[in-house]
Protein backbone atom coordinates (compact mmCIF):
# COMPACT_ATOMS: atom_id res chain seq x y z
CA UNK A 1 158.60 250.50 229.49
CA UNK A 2 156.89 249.30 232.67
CA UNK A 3 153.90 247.10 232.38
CA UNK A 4 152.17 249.52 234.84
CA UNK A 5 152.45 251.91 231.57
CA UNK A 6 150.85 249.83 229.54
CA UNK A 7 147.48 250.23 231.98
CA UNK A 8 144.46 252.56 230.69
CA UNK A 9 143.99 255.44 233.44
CA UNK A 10 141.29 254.84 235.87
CA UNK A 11 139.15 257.55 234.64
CA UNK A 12 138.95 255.34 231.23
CA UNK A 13 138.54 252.20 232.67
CA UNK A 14 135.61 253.84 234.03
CA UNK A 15 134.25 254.81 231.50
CA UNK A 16 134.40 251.90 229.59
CA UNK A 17 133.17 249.81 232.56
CA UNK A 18 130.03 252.25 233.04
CA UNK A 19 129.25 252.39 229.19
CA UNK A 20 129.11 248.48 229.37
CA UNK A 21 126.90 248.36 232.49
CA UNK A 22 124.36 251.21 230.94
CA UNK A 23 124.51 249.01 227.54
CA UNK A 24 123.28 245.76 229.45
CA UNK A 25 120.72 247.69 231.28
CA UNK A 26 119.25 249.05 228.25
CA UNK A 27 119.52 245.40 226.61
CA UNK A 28 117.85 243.59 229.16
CA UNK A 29 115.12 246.97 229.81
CA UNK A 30 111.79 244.99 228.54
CA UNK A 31 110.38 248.66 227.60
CA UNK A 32 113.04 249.15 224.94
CA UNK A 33 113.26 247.90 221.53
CA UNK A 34 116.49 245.81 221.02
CA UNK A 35 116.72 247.40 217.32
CA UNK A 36 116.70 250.91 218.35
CA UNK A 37 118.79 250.62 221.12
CA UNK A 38 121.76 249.11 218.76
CA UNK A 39 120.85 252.02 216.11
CA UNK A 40 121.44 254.53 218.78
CA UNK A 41 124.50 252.71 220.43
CA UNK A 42 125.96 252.72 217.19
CA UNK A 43 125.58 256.45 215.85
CA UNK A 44 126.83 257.83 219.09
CA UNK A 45 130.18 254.74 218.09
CA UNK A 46 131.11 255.92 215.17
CA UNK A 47 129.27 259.95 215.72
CA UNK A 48 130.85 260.88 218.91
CA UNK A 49 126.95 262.29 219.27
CA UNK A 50 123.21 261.23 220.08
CA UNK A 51 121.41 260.19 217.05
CA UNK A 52 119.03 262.51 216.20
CA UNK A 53 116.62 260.01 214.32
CA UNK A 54 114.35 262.86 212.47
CA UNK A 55 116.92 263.26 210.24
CA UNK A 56 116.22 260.25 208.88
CA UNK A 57 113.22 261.30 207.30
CA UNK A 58 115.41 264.50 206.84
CA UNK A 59 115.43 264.92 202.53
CA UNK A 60 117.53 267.91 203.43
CA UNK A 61 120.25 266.19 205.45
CA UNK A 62 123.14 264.59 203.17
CA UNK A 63 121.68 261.03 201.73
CA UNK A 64 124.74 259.13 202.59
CA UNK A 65 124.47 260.13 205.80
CA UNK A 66 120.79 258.89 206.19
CA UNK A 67 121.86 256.05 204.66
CA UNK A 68 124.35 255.34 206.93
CA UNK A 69 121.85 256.13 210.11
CA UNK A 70 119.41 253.49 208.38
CA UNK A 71 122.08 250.93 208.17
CA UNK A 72 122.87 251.26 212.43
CA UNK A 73 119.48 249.91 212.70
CA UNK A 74 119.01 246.09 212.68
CA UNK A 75 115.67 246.46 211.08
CA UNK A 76 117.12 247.86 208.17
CA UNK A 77 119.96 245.15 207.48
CA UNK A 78 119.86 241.52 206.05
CA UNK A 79 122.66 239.75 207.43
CA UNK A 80 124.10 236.05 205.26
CA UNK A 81 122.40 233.48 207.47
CA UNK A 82 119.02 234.97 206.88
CA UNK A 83 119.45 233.48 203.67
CA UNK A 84 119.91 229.75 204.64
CA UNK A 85 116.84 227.49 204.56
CA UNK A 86 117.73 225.90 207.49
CA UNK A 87 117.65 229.34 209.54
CA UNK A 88 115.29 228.94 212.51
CA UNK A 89 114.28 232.57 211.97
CA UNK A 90 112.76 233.10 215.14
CA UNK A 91 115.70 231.90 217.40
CA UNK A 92 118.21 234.42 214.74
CA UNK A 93 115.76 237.39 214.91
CA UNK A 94 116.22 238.17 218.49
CA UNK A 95 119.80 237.52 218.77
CA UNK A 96 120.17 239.57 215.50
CA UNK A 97 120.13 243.09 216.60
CA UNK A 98 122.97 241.97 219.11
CA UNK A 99 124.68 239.87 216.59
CA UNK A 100 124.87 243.28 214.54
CA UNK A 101 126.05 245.58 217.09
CA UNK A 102 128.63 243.10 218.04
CA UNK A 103 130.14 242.87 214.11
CA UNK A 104 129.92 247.15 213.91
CA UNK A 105 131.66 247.15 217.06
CA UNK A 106 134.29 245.39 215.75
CA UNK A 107 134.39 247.79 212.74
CA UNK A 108 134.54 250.67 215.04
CA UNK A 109 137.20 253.05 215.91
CA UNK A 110 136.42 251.03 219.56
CA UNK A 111 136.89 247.17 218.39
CA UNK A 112 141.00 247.52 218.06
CA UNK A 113 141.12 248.61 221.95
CA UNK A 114 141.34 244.81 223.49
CA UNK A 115 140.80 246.16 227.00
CA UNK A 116 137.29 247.15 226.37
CA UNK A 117 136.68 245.03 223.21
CA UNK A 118 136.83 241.78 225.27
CA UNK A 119 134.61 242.62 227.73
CA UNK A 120 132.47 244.39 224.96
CA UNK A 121 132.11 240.94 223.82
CA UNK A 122 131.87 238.78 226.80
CA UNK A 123 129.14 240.48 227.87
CA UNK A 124 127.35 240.30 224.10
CA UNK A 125 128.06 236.47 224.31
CA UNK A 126 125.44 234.84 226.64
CA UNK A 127 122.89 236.93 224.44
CA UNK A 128 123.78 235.40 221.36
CA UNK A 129 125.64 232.03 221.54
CA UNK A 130 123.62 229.21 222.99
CA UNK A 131 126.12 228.43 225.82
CA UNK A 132 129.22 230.39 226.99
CA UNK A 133 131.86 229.94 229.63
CA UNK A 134 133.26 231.77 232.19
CA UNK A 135 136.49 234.10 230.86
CA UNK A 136 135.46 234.09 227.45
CA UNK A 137 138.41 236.17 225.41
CA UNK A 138 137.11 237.09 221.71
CA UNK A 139 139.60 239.15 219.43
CA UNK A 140 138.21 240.98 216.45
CA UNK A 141 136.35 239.89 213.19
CA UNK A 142 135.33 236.65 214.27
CA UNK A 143 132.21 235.77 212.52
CA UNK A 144 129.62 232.70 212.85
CA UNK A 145 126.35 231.44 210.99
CA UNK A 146 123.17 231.14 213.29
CA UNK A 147 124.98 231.78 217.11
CA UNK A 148 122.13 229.65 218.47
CA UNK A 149 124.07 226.66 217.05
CA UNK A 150 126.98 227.64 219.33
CA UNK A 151 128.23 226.24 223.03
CA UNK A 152 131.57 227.39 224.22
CA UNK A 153 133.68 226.52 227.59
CA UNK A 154 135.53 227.86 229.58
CA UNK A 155 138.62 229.74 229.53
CA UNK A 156 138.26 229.51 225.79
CA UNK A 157 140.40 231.84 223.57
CA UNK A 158 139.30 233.20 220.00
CA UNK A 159 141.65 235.15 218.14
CA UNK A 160 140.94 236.98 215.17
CA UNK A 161 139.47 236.17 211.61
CA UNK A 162 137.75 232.94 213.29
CA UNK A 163 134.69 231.28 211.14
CA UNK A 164 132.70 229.42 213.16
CA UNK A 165 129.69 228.06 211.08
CA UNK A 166 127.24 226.44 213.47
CA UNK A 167 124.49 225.96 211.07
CA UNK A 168 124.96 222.32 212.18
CA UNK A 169 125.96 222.68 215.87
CA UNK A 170 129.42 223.55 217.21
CA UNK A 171 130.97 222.65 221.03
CA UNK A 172 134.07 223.67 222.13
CA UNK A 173 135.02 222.66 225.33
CA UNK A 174 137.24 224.64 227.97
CA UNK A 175 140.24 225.55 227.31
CA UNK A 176 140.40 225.69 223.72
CA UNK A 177 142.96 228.00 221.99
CA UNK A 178 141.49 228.72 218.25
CA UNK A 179 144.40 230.76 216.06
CA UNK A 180 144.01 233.95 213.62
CA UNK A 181 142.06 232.75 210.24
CA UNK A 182 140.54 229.29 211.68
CA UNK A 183 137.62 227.70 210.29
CA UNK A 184 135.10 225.49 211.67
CA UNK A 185 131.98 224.26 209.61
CA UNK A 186 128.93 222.21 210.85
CA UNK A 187 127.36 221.99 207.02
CA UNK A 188 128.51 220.88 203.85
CA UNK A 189 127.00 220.24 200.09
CA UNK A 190 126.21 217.85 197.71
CA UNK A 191 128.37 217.64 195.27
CA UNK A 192 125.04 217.36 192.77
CA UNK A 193 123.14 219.98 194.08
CA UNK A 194 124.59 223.03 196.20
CA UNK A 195 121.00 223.17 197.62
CA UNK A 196 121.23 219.71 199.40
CA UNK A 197 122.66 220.53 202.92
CA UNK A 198 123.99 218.17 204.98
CA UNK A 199 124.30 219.25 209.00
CA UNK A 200 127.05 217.35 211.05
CA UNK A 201 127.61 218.43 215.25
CA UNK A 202 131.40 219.52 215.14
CA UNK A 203 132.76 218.81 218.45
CA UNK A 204 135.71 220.37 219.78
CA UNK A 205 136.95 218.64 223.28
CA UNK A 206 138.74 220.33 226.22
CA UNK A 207 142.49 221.88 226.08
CA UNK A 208 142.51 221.33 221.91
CA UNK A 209 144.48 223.57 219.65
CA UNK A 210 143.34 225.14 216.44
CA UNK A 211 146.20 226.56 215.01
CA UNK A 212 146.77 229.38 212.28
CA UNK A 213 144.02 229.11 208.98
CA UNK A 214 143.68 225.19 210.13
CA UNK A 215 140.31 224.36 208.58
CA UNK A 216 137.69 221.35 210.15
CA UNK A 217 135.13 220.18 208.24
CA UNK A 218 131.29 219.62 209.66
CA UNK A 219 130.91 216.08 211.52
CA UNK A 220 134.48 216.26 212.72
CA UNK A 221 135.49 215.80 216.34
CA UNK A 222 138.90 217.13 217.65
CA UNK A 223 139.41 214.95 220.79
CA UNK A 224 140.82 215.83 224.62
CA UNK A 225 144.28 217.81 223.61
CA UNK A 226 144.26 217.17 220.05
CA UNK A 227 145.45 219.72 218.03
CA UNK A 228 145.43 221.00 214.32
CA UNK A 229 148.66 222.40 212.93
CA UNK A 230 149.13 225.54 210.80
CA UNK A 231 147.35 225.32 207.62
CA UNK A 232 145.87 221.70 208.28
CA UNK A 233 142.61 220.61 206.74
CA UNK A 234 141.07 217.83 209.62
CA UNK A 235 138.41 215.38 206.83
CA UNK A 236 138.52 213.16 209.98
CA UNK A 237 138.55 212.91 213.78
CA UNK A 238 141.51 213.69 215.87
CA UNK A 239 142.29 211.53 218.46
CA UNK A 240 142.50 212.38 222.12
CA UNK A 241 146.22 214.07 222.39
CA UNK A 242 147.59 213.57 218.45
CA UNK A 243 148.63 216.58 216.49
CA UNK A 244 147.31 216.62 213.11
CA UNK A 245 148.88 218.53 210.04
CA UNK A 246 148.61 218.57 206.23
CA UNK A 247 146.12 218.42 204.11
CA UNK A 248 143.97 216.15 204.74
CA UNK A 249 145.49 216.54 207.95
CA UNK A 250 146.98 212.70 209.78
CA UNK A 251 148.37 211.94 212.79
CA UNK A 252 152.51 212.99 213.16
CA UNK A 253 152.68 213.39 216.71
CA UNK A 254 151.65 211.74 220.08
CA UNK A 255 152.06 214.21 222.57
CA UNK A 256 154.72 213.66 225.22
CA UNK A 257 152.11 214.59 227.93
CA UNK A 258 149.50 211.48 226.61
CA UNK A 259 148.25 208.99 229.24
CA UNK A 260 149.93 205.71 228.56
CA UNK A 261 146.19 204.51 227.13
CA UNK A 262 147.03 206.54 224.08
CA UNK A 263 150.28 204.99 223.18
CA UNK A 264 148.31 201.87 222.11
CA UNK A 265 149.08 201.30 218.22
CA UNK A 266 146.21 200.66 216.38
C-alpha cells in the first residue's frame, strides 16, 4: 500500500478544513452564545441533522431523545471540577462549553479520525488551556481538571488516556512526548482529612518523556530530557537527562547524550 493511499481525498479534507473554520467563526462571533453553539455543533455530530431545538419542549418526541438534546448543551451538564473548592468558577465557566464539546468530540463517531481530530483539537486548545504551543498533537480521551491551570510547548505530543490534573498548575515544555494512560497531578490530600488540599506547580521541562501509565505526583519537576519509564511512579524530581523507573521511581540511567555537567556523582 502506498502512503499516497493512506491520504483522505481532497473533497474531505475540505470539508473537514471548512467545518473547522465555520466552527471558530461561530466561537469567536460575540453575537452567539458559546452554549448553544456547542448544543447545535453537537446534534448535527452525532444526528447527521440540524437540531431542531422545539423538540425539546416536545412531550411528544421520544424522552430519551430530549434527554439526549438537553445533555449537548453545556448549560445543562455539571462536569467533575465544578465540584472542587478550589475551582475559580469564573475562569472554568467560559472555557466550559468548549471544554465539553471537545470531550463529546472525542466520543463521536468523528474523534477516532486523527486527521481531523488533531486539528479539531488544536484549534479548541488556545480557548481552553492557559498557554499552548505551536504543533500541538492531542490523541483521544485525554482529560484535565480546571484547563486554566494548563501551559503547554511546543511540538508537544499527547497520546491517549492522558490525566492531566492542573488544579495546582501544570507546564510542559516543548517537546514533550506524554504516552497512552499517563498521569500528572498538581493536588494531593491529607492523609487526615480528604478535604485538606494541598496545590504543588508540576513542572515538566523541554524534550522529557512520559512513558506508558507512568504516574507524577503534584510538586514534582521532571527536568531537561528526563524521562519516566513504563509504569513508574516519580514521588521526587527527575534530574536533567536521568531515566527514572519503578515505583517510587530512582535514577537507573544517565543518558548517553548528557552534557558532561551531569556526570557529576553526587
Amino acid at each position: 500500500m502506498s502512503y499516497r493511499s493512506l491520504q483522505a481525498t481532497e473533497t474531505a479534507e475540505t470539508i473537514f478544513d471548512d467545518f473547522l473554520a465555520r466552527l471558530e467563526e461561530k466561537i469567536n462571533d460575540a453575537s452567539l452564545d458559546r452554549n448553544d453553539v456547542v448544543r447545535d455543533t453537537l446534534y448535527e455530530m452525532y444526528f447527521g441533522q440540524r437540531a431542531n431545538v422545539k423538540n425539546l419542549y416536545n412531550h411528544k418526541y421520544p424522552i430519551a431523545a430530549r434527554a439526549v438534546m438537553a445533555s449537548f448543551d453545556p448549560r445543562n451538564v455539571t462536569m467533575e471540577p465544578e465540584y472542587y473548592s478550589d475551582i475559580d468558577i469564573d475562569r472554568y465557566q467560559s472555557r466550559k462549553p468548549l471544554i465539553w464539546l471537545w470531550q463529546m468530540f472525542d466520543r463521536s463517531p468523528l474523534g477516532g479520525n486523527l486527521l481531523l481530530a488533531f486539528k479539531f483539537r488544536r484549534m479548541l486548545a488556545p480557548y481552553i488551556f492557559h498557554k499552548v504551543g505551536k504543533n500541538f498533537k492531542c490523541f483521544h480521551f485525554v482529560e484535565w481538571s480546571f484547563g486554566y491551570n494548563l501551559s503547554i510547548g511546543d511540538n508537544v505530543v499527547i497520546h491517549r488516556n492522558v490525566l492531566l490534573d492542573d488544579r495546582g498548575e501544570i507546564i510542559i515544555g516543548n517537546n514533550v512526548s506524554i504516552s497512552d494512560y499517563a498521569n500528572l497531578y498538581s493536588h494531593s490530600h491529607s492523609v487526615i482529612d480528604i478535604h485538606d488540599v494541598s496545590c504543588k506547580p508540576t513542572i515538566i521541562h523541554d524534550n522529557v518523556r512520559l512513558t506508558y501509565h507512568s504516574t507524577v505526583l503534584a510538586g514534582i519537576t521532571v527536568g531537561e530530557n528526563g524521562m519516566v519509564g513504563a509504569m513508574g511512579l516519580a514521588t521526587r524530581d527527575v534530574k536533567p537527562y536521568h531515566v527514572n523507573v519503578g515505583i517510587p521511581a530512582k535514577s537507573v540511567l544517565l543518558k548517553p547524550n548528557a552534557p558532561d555537567t551531569y556526570r557529576k556523582t553526587d
